[in-house]
Every structure is written in C-alpha cells, then in structure tokens.
Protein backbone atom coordinates (compact mmCIF):
# COMPACT_ATOMS: atom_id res chain seq x y z
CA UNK A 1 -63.06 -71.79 -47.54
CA UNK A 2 -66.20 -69.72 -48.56
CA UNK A 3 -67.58 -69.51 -52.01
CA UNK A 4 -68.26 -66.11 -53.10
CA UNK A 5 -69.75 -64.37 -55.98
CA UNK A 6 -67.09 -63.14 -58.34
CA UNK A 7 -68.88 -59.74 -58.10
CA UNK A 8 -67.64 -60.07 -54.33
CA UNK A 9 -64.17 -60.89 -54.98
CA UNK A 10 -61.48 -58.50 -53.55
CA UNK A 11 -57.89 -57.85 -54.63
CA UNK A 12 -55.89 -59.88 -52.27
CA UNK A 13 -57.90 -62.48 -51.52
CA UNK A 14 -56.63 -66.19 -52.66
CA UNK A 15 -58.65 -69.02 -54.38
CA UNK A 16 -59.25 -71.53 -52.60
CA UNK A 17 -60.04 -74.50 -55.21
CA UNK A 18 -59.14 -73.81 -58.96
CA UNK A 19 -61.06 -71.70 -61.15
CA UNK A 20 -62.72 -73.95 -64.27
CA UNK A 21 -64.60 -72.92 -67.50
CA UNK A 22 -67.53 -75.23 -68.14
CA UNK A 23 -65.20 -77.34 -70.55
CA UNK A 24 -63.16 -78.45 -67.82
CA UNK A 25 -60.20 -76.07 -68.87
CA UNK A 26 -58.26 -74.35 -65.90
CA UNK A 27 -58.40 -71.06 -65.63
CA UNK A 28 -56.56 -70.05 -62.51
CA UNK A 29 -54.76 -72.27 -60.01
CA UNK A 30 -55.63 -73.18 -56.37
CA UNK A 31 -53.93 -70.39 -54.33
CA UNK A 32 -53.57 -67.55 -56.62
CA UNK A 33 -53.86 -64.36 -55.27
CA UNK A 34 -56.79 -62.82 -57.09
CA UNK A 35 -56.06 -59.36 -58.51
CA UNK A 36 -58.40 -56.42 -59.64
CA UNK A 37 -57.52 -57.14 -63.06
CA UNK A 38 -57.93 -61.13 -62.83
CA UNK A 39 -61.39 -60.31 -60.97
CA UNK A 40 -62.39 -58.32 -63.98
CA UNK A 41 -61.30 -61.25 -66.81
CA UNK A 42 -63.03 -63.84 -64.52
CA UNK A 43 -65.78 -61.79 -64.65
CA UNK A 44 -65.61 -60.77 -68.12
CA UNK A 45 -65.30 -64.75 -69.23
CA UNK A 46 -68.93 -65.13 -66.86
CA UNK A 47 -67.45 -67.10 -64.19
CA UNK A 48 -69.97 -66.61 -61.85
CA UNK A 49 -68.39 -68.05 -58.47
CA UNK A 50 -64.86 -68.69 -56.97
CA UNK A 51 -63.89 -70.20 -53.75
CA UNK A 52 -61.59 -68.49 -51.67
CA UNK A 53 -59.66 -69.00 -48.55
CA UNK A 54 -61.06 -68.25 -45.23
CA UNK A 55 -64.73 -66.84 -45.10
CA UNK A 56 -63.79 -62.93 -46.00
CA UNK A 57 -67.30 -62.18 -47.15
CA UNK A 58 -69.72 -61.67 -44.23
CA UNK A 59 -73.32 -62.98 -45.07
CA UNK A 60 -76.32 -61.85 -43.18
CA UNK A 61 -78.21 -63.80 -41.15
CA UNK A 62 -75.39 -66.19 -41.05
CA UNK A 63 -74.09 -67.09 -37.35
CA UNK A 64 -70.71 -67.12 -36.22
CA UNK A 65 -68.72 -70.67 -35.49
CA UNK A 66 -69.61 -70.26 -31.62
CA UNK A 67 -73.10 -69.71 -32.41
CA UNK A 68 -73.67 -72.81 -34.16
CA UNK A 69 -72.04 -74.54 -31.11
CA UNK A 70 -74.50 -72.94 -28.66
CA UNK A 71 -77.39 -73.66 -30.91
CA UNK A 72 -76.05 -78.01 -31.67
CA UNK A 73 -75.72 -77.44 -27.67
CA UNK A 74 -79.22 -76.52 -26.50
CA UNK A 75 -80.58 -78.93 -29.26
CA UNK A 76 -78.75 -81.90 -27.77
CA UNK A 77 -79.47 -80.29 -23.69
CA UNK A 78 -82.03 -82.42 -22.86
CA UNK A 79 -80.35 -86.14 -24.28
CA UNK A 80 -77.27 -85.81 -22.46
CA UNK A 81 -77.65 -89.21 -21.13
CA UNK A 82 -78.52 -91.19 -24.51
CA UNK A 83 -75.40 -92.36 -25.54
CA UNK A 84 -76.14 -93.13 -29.31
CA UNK A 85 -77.60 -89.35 -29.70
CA UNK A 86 -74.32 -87.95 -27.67
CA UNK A 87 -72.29 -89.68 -30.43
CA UNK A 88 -74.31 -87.95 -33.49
CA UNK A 89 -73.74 -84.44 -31.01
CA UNK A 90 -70.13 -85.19 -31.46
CA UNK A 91 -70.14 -86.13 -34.94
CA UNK A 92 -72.14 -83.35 -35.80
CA UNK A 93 -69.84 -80.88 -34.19
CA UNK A 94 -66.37 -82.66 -35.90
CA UNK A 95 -68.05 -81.96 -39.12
CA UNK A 96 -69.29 -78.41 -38.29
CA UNK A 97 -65.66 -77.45 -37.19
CA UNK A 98 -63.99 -79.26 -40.33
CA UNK A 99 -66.30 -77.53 -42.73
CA UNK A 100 -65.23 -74.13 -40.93
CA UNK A 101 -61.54 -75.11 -41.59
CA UNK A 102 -61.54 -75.94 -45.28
C-alpha cells in the first residue's frame, strides 16, 4: 500500500483503504478501481490523499525493499553476537517487510 497524492492518482490503479470526507462519510470503497473521472470528483471534493495498492508511485530518494535490507544489515554487522540486539535486527526486518506488503 502507498499513499499518494490524489494529483498522482492514475486510471487503473485501486484504493487501497476507503476514501472518507472529513465527516466520516464514505466516499469510495476499499478496492475500487480508480477512474479518470472518479480522480477528477475526488479531486474536485479536495480530497487531498488516497491509498492505493502496491507502491505505483516512485518517490525520489526513496530506496528499494533490498536496499533497506543491506542498509538494517551493515547497521547490525558489527553485533552479530549480542543476542538481545540480533532479536531487534529481526524484528526490525519482520516489520520492514510487513509494511512493504500492506
């Protein structure tokens, strides 16, 4: 799941957690298949942000799934043999792939 600016919003893509107005009122459903016309309403009504599935919009700067597993890697290189600090490593990494997933 990534959230996006509605301004990046393509046809095609599919919401990933349902679209609300600030009165709690649901606009679109989890899993619709966004439209060009739906993008335009959404953006017409100033909804601002959407979630969506997958992670369709590449950010700058921002480092692929493998990359953050080098970098939690070389962090942790040099406790290898602190037990309490390899759990956290492992932790870590569960959460980092889980959040990747969603």
């Amino acid at each position: 799941m990534q959230e996006i600016l509605t301004s990046q919003a393509r046809e095609g893509m599919v919401l990933a957690r349902d679209v609300i107005t600030p009165e709690g009122r649901v606009l679109c459903g989890r899993g619709t298949t966004l439209s060009t016309n739906l993008i335009e309403r959404l953006a017409r009504m100033e909804i601002t942000h959407i979630a969506v599935e997958g992670h369709p919009v590449k950010v700058p700067g921002e480092k692929t799934l493998k990359e953050e597993i080098e970098d939690l890697d070389e962090r942790f290189s040099r406790v290898e043999d602190i037990l309490p600090l390899m759990y956290l490593k492992r932790k870590l990494l569960e959460r980092l792939i889980a959040s990747r997933r969603s």
